[in-house]
PDB file of N, CA and C in Angstrom:
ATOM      1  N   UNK A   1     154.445  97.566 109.859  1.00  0.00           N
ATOM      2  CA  UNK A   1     154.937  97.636 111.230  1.00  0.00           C
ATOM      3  C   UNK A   1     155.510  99.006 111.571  1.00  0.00           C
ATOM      4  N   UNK A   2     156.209  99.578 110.265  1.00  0.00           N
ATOM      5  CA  UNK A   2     156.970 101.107 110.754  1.00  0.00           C
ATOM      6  C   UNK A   2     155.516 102.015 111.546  1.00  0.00           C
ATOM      7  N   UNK A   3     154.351 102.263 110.747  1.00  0.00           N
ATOM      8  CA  UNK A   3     153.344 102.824 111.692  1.00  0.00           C
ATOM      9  C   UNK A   3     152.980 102.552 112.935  1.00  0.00           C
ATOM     10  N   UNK A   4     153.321 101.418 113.423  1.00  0.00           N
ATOM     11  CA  UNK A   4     152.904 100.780 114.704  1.00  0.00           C
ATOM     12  C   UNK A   4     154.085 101.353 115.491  1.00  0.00           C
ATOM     13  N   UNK A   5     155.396 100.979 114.463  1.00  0.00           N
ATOM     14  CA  UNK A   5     156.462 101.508 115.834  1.00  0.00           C
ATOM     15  C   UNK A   5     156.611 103.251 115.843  1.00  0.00           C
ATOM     16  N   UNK A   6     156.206 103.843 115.205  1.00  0.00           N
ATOM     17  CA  UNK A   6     156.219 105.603 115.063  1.00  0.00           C
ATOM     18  C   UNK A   6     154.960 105.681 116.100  1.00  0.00           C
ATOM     19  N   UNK A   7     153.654 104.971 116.107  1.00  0.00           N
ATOM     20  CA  UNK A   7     152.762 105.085 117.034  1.00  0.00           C
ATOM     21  C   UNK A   7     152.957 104.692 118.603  1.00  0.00           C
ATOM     22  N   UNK A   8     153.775 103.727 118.856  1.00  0.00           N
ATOM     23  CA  UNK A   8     154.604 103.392 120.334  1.00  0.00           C
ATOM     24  C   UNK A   8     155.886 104.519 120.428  1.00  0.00           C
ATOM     25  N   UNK A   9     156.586 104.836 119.352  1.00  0.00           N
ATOM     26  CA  UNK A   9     157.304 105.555 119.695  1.00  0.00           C
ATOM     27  C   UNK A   9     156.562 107.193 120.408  1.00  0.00           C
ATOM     28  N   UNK A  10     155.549 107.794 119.733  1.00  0.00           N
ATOM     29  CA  UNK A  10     154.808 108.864 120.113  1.00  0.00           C
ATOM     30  C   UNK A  10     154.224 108.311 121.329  1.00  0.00           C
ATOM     31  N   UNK A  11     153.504 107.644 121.427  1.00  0.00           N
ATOM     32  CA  UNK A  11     153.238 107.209 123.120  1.00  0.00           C
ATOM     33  C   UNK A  11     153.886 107.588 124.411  1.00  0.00           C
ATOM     34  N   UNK A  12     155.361 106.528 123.813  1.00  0.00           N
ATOM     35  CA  UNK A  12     156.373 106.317 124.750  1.00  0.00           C
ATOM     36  C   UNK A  12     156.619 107.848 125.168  1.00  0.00           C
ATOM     37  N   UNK A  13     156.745 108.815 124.374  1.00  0.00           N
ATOM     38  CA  UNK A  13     157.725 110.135 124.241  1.00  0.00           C
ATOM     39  C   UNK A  13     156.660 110.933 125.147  1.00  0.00           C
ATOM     40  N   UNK A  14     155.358 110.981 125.301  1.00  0.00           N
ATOM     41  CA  UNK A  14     153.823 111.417 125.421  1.00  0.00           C
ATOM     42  C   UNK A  14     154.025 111.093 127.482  1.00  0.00           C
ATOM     43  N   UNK A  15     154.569 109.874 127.313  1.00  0.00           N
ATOM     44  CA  UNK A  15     154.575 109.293 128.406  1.00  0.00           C
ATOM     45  C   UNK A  15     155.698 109.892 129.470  1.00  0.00           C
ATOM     46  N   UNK A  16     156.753 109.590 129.058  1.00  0.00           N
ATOM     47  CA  UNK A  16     158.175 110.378 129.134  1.00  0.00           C
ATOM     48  C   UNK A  16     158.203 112.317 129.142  1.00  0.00           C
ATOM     49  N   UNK A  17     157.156 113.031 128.298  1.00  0.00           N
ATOM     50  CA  UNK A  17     157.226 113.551 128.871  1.00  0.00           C
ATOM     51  C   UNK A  17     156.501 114.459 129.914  1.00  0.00           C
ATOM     52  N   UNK A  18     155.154 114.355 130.309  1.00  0.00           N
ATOM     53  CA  UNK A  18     154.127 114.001 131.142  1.00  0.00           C
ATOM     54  C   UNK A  18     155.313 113.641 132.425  1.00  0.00           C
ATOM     55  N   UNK A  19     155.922 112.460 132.580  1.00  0.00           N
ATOM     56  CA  UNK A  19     156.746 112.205 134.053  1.00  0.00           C
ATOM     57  C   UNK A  19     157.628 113.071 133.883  1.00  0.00           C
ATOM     58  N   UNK A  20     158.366 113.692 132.971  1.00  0.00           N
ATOM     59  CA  UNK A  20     159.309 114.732 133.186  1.00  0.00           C
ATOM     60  C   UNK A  20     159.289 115.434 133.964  1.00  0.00           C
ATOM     61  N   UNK A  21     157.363 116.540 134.028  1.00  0.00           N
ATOM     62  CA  UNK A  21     156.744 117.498 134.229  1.00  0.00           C
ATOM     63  C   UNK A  21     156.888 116.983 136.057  1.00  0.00           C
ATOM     64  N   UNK A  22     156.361 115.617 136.263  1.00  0.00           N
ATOM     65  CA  UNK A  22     156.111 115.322 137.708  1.00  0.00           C
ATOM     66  C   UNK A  22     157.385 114.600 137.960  1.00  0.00           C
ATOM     67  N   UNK A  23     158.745 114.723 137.717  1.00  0.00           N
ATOM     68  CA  UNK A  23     159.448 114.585 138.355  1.00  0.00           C
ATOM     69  C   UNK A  23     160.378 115.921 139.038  1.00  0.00           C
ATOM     70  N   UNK A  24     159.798 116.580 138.874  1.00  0.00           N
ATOM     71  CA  UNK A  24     159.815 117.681 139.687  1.00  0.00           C
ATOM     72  C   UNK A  24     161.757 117.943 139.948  1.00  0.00           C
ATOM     73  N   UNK A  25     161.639 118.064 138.387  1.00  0.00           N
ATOM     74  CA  UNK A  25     163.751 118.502 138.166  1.00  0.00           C
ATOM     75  C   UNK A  25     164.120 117.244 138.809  1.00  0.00           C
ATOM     76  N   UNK A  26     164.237 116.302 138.390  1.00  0.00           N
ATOM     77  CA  UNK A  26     164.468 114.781 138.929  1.00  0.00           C
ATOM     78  C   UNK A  26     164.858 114.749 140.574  1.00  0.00           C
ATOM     79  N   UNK A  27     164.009 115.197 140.535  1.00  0.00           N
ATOM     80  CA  UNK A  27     164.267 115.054 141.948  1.00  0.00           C
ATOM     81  C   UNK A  27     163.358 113.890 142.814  1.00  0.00           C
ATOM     82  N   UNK A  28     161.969 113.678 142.672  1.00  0.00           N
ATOM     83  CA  UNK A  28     161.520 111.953 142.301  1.00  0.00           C
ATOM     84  C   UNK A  28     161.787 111.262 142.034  1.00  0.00           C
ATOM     85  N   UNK A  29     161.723 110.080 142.350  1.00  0.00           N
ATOM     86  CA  UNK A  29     162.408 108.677 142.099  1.00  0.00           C
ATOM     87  C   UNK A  29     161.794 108.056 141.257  1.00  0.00           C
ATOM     88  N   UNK A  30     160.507 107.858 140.758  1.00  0.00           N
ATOM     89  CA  UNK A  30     159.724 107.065 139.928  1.00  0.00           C
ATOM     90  C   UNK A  30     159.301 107.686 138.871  1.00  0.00           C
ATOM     91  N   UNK A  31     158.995 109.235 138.985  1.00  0.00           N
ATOM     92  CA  UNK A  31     158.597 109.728 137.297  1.00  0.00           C
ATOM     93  C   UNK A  31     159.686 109.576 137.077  1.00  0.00           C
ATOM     94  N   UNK A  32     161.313 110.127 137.678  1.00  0.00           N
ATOM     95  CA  UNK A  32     162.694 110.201 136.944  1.00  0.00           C
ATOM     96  C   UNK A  32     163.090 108.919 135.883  1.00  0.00           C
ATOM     97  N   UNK A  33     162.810 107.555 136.548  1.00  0.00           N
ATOM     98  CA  UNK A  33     162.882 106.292 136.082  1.00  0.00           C
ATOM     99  C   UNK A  33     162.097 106.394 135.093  1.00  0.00           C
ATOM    100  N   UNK A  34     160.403 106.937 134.964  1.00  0.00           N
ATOM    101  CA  UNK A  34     159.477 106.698 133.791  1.00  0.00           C
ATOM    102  C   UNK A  34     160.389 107.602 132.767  1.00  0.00           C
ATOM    103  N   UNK A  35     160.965 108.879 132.990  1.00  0.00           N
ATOM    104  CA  UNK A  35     161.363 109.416 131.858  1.00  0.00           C
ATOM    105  C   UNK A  35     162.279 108.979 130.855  1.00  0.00           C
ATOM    106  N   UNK A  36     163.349 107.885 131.840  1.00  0.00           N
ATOM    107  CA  UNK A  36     164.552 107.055 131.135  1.00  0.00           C
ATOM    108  C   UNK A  36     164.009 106.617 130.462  1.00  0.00           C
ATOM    109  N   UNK A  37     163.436 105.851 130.956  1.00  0.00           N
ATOM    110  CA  UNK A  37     162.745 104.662 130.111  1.00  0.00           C
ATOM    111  C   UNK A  37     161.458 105.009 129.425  1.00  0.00           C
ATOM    112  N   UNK A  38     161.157 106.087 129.409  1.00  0.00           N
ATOM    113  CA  UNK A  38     160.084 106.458 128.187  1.00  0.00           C
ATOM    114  C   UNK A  38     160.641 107.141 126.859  1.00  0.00           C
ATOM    115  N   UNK A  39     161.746 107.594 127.414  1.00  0.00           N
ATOM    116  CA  UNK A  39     162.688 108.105 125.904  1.00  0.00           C
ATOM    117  C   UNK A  39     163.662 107.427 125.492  1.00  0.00           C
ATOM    118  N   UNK A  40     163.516 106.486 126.303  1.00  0.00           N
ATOM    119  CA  UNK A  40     164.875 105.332 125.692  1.00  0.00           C
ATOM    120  C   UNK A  40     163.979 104.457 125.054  1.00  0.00           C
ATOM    121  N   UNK A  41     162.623 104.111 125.224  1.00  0.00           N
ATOM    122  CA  UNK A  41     161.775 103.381 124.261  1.00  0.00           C
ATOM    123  C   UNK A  41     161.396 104.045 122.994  1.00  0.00           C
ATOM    124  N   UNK A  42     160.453 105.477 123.245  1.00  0.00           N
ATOM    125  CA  UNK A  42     160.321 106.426 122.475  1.00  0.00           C
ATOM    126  C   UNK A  42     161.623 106.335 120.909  1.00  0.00           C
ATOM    127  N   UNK A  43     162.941 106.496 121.590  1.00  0.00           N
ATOM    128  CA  UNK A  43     163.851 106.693 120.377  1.00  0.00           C
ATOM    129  C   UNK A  43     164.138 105.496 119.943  1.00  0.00           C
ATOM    130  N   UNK A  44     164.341 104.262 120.343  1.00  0.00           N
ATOM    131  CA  UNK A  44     164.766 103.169 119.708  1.00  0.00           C
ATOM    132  C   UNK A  44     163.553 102.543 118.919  1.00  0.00           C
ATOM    133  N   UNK A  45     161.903 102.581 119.297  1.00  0.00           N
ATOM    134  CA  UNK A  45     161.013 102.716 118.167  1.00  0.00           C
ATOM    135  C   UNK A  45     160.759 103.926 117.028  1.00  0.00           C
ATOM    136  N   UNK A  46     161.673 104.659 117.129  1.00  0.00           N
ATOM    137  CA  UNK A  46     161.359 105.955 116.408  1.00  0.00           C
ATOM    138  C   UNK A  46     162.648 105.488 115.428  1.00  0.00           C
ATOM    139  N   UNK A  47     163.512 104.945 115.998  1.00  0.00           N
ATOM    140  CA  UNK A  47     164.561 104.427 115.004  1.00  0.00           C
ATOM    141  C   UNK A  47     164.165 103.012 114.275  1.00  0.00           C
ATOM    142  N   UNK A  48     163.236 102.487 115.044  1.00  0.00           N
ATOM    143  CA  UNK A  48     162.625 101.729 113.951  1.00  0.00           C
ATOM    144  C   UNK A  48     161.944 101.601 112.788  1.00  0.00           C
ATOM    145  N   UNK A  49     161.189 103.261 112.969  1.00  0.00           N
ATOM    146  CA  UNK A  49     160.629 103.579 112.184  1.00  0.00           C
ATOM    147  C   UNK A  49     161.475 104.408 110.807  1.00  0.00           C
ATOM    148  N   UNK A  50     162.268 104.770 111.082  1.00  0.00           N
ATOM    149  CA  UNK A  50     162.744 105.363 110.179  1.00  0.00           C
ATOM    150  C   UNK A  50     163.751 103.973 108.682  1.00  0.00           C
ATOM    151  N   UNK A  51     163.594 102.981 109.388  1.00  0.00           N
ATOM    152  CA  UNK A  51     164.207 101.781 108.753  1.00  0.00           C
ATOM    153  C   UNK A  51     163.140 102.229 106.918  1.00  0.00           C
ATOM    154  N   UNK A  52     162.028 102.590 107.431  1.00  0.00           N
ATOM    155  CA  UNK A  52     161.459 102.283 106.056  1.00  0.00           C
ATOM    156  C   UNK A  52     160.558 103.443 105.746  1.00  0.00           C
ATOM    157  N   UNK A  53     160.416 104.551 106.687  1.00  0.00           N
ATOM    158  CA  UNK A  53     159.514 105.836 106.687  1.00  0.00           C
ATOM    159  C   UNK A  53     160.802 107.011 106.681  1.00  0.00           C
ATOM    160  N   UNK A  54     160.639 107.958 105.675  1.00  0.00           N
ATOM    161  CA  UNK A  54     161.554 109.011 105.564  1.00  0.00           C
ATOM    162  C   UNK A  54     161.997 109.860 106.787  1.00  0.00           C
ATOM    163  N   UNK A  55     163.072 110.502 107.427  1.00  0.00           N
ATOM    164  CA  UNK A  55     163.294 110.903 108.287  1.00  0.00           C
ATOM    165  C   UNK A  55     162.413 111.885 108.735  1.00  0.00           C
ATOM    166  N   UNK A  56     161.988 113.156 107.985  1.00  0.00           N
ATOM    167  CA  UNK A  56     161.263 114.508 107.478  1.00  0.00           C
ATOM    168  C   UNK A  56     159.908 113.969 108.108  1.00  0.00           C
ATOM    169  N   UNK A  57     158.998 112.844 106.961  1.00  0.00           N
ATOM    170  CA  UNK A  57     157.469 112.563 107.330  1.00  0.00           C
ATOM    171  C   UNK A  57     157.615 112.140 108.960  1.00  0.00           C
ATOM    172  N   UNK A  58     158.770 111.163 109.056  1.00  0.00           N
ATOM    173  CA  UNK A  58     158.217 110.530 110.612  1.00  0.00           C
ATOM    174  C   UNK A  58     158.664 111.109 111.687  1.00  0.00           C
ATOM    175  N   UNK A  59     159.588 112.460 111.569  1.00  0.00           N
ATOM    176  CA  UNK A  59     160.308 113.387 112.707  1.00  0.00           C
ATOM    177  C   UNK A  59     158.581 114.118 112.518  1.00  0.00           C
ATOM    178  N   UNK A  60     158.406 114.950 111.470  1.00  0.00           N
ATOM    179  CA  UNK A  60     157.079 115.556 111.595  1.00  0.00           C
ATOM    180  C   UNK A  60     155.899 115.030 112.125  1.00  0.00           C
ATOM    181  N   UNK A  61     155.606 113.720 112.179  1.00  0.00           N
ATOM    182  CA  UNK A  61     154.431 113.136 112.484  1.00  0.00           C
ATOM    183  C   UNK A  61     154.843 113.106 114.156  1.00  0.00           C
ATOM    184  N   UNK A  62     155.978 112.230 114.390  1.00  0.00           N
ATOM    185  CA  UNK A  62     156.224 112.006 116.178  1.00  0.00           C
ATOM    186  C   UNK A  62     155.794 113.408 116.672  1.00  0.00           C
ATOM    187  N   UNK A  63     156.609 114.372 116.219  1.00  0.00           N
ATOM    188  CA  UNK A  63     156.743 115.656 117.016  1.00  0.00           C
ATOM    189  C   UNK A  63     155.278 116.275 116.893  1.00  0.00           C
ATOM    190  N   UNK A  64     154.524 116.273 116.100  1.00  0.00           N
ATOM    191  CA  UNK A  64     153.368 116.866 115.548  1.00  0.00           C
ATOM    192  C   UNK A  64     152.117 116.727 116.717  1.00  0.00           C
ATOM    193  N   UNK A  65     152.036 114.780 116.562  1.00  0.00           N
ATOM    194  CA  UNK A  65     151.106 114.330 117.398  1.00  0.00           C
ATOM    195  C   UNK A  65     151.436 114.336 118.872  1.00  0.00           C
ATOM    196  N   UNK A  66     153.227 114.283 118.971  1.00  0.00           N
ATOM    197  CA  UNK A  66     153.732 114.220 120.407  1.00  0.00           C
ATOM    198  C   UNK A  66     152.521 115.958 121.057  1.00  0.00           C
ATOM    199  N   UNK A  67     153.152 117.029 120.425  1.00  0.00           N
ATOM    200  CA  UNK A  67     152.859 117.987 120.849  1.00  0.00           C
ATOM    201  C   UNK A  67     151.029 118.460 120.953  1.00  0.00           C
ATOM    202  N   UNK A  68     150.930 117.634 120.265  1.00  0.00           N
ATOM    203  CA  UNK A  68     149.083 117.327 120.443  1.00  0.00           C
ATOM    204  C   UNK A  68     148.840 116.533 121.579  1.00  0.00           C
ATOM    205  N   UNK A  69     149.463 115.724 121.878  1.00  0.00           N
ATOM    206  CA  UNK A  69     149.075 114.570 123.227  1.00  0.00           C
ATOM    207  C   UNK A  69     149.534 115.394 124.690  1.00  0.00           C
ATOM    208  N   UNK A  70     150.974 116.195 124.284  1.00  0.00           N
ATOM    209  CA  UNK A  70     151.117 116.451 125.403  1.00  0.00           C
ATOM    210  C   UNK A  70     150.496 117.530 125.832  1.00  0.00           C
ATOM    211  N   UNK A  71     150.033 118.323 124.621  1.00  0.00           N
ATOM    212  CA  UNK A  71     149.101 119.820 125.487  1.00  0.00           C
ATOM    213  C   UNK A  71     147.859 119.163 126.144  1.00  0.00           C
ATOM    214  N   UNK A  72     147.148 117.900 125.221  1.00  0.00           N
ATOM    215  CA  UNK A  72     145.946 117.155 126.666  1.00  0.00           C
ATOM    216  C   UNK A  72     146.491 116.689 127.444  1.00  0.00           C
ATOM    217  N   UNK A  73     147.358 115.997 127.500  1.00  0.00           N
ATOM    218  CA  UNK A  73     148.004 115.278 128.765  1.00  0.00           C
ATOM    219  C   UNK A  73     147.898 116.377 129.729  1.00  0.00           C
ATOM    220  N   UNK A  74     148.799 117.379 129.513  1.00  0.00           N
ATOM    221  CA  UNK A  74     149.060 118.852 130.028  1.00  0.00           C
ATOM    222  C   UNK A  74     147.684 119.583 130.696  1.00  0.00           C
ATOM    223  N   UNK A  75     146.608 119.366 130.030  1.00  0.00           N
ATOM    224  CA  UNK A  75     145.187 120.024 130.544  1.00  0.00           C
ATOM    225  C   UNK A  75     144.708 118.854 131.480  1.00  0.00           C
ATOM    226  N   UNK A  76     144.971 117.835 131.119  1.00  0.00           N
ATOM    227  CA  UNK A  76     144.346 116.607 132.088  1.00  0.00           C
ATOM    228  C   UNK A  76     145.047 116.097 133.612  1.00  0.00           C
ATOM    229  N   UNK A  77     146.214 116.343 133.045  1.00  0.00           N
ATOM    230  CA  UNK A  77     146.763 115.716 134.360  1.00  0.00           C
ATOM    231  C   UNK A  77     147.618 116.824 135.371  1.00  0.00           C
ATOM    232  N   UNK A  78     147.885 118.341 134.462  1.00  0.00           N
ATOM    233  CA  UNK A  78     148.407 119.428 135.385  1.00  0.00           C
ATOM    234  C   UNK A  78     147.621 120.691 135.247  1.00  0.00           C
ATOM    235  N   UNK A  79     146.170 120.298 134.834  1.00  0.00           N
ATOM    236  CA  UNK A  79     145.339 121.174 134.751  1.00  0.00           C
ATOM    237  C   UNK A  79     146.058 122.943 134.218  1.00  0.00           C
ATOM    238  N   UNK A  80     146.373 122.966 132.999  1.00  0.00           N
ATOM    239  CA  UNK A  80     147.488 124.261 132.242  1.00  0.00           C
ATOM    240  C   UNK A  80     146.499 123.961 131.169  1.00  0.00           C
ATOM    241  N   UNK A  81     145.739 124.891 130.803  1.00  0.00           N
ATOM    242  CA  UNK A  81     144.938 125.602 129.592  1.00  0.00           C
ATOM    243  C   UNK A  81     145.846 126.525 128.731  1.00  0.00           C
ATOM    244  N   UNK A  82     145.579 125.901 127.249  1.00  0.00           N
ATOM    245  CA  UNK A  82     145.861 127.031 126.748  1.00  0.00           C
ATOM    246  C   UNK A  82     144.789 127.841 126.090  1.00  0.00           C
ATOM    247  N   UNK A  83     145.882 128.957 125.452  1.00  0.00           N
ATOM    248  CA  UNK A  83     144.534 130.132 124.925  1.00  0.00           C
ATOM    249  C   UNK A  83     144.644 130.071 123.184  1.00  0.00           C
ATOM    250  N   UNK A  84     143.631 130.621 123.165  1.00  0.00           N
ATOM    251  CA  UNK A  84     143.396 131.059 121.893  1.00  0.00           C
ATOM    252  C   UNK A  84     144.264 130.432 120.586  1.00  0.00           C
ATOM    253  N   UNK A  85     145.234 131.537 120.994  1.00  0.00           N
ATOM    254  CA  UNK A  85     146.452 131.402 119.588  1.00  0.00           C
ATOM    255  C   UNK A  85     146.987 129.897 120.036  1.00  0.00           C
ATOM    256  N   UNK A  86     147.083 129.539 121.226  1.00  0.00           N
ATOM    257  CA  UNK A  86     147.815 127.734 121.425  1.00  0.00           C
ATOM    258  C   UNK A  86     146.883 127.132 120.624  1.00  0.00           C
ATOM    259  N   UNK A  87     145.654 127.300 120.925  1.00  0.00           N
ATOM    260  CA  UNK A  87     144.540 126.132 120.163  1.00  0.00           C
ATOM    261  C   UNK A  87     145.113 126.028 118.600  1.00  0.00           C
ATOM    262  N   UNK A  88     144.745 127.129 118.065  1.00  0.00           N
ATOM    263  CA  UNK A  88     144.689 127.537 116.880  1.00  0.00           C
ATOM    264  C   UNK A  88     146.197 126.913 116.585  1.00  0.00           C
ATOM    265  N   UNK A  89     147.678 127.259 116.541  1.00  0.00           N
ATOM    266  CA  UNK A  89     148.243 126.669 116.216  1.00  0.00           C
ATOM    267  C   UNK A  89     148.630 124.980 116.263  1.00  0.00           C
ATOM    268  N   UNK A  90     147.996 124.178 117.094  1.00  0.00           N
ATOM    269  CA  UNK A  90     148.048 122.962 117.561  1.00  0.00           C
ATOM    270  C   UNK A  90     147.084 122.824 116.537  1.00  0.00           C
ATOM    271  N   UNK A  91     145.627 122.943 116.014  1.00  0.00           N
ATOM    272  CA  UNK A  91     145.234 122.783 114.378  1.00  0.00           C
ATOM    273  C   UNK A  91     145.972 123.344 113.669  1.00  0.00           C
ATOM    274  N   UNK A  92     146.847 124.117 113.518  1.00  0.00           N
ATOM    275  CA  UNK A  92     147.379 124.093 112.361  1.00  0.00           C
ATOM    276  C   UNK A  92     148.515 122.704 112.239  1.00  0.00           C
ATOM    277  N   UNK A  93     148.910 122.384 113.300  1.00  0.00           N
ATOM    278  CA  UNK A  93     150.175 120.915 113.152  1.00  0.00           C
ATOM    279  C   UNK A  93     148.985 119.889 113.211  1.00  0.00           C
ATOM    280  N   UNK A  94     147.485 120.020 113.580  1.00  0.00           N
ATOM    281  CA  UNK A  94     147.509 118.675 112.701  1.00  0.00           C
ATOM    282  C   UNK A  94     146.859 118.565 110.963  1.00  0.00           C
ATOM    283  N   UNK A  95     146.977 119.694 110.746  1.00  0.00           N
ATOM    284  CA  UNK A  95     146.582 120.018 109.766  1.00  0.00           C
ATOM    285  C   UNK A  95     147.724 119.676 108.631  1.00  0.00           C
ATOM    286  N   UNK A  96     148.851 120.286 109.399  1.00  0.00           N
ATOM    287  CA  UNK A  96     149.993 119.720 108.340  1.00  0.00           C
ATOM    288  C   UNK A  96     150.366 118.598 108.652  1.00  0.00           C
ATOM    289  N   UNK A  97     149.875 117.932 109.219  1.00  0.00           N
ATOM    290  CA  UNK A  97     150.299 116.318 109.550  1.00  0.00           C
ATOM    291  C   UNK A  97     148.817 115.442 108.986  1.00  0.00           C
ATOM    292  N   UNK A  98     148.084 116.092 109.052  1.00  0.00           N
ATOM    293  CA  UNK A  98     146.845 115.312 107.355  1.00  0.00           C
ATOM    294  C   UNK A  98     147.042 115.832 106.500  1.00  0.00           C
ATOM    295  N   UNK A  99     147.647 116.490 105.559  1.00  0.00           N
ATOM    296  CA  UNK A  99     147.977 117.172 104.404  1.00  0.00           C
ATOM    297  C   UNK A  99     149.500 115.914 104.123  1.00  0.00           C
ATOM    298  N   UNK A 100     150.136 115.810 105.212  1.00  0.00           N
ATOM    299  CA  UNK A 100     151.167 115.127 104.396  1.00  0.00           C
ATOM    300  C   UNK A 100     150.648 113.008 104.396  1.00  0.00           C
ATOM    301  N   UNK A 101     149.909 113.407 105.290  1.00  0.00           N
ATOM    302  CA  UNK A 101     149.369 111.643 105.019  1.00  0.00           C
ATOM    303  C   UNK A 101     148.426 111.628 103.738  1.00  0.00           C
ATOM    304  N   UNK A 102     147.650 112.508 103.310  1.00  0.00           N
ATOM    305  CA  UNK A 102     146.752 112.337 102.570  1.00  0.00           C
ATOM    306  C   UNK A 102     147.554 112.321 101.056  1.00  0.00           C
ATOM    307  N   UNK A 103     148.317 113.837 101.546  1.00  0.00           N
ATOM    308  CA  UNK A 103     148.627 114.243  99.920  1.00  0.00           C
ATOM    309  C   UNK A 103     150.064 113.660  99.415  1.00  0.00           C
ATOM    310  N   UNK A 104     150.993 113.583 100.256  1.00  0.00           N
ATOM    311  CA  UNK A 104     152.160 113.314 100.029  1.00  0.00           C
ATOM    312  C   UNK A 104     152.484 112.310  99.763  1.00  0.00           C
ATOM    313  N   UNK A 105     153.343 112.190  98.447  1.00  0.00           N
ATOM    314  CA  UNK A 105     153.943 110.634  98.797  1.00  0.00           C
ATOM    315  C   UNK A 105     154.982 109.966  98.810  1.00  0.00           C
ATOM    316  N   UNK A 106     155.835 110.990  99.561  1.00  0.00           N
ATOM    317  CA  UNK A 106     157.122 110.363 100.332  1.00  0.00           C
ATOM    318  C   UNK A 106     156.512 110.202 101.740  1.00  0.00           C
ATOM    319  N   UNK A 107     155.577 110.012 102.214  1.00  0.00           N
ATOM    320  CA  UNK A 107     154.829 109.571 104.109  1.00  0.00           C
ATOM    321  C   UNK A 107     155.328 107.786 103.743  1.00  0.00           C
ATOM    322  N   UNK A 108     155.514 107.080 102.625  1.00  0.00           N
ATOM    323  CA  UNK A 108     155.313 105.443 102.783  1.00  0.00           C
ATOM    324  C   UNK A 108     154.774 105.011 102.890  1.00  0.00           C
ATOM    325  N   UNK A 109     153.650 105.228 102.309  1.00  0.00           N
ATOM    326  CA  UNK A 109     151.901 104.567 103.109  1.00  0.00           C
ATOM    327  C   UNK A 109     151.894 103.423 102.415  1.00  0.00           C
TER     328      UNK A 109
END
C-alpha cells in the first residue's frame, strides 16, 4: 500500500501544483481551493508512506517524479518549453530514481 500512497501522494502534489500556477497569486477562487486541498492530500499520503518506506528513498522518489510531471503538466497546460540542459537534467532525476529502485535496498520493495 506505501507505493500506492507515495503514488497519490505525487499526483495530489502534480495537481496542487499545476493550480498554484493558475491561481494566479491566489487570487482565484477555485485553483486557490485545488491547491489546499492538493497539498493537504499530497502530505498526509506522503506521510503515509513514510510509515514503512525510508524518508531519503520516498522524499527522492515524490520530488523526482513530482518534478517530471510538473515540467509536462507545465508544457501541456501553460505551454513553457524547456531547453536543452532542462531536458537533460530531468533524465538525469529519473535516472537516479531507477538506479535507486533497481539497485538499492533501503527503497522497501
Amino acid at each position: 500500500m506505501s507505493w500506492l500512497y507515495l503514488a497519490i501522494a505525487i499526483v495530489a502534489e502534480v495537481v496542487a501544483t499545476s493550480a498554484l500556477k493558475a491561481s494566479e497569486g491566489f487570487t482565484r477562487l477555485t485553483p486557490s481551493a485545488i491547491v489546499v486541498a492538493g497539498y493537504g492530500l499530497a502530505f498526509f499520503m506522503l506521510a503515509q508512506t513514510l510509515r514503512t518506506i525510508p524518508v531519503g528513498v520516498a522524499y527522492a522518489i515524490w520530488s523526482g517524479v513530482g518534478i517530471v510531471l510538473v515540467s509536462i503538466a507545465g508544457l501541456v497546460l501553460f505551454k513553457q518549453r524547456l531547453d536543452a540542459p532542462a531536458v537533460l537534467g530531468i533524465g538525469l532525476i529519473i535516472a537516479g530514481v531507477l538506479v535507486m529502485q533497481v539497485f538499492s535496498k533501503t527503497s522497501g520493495h
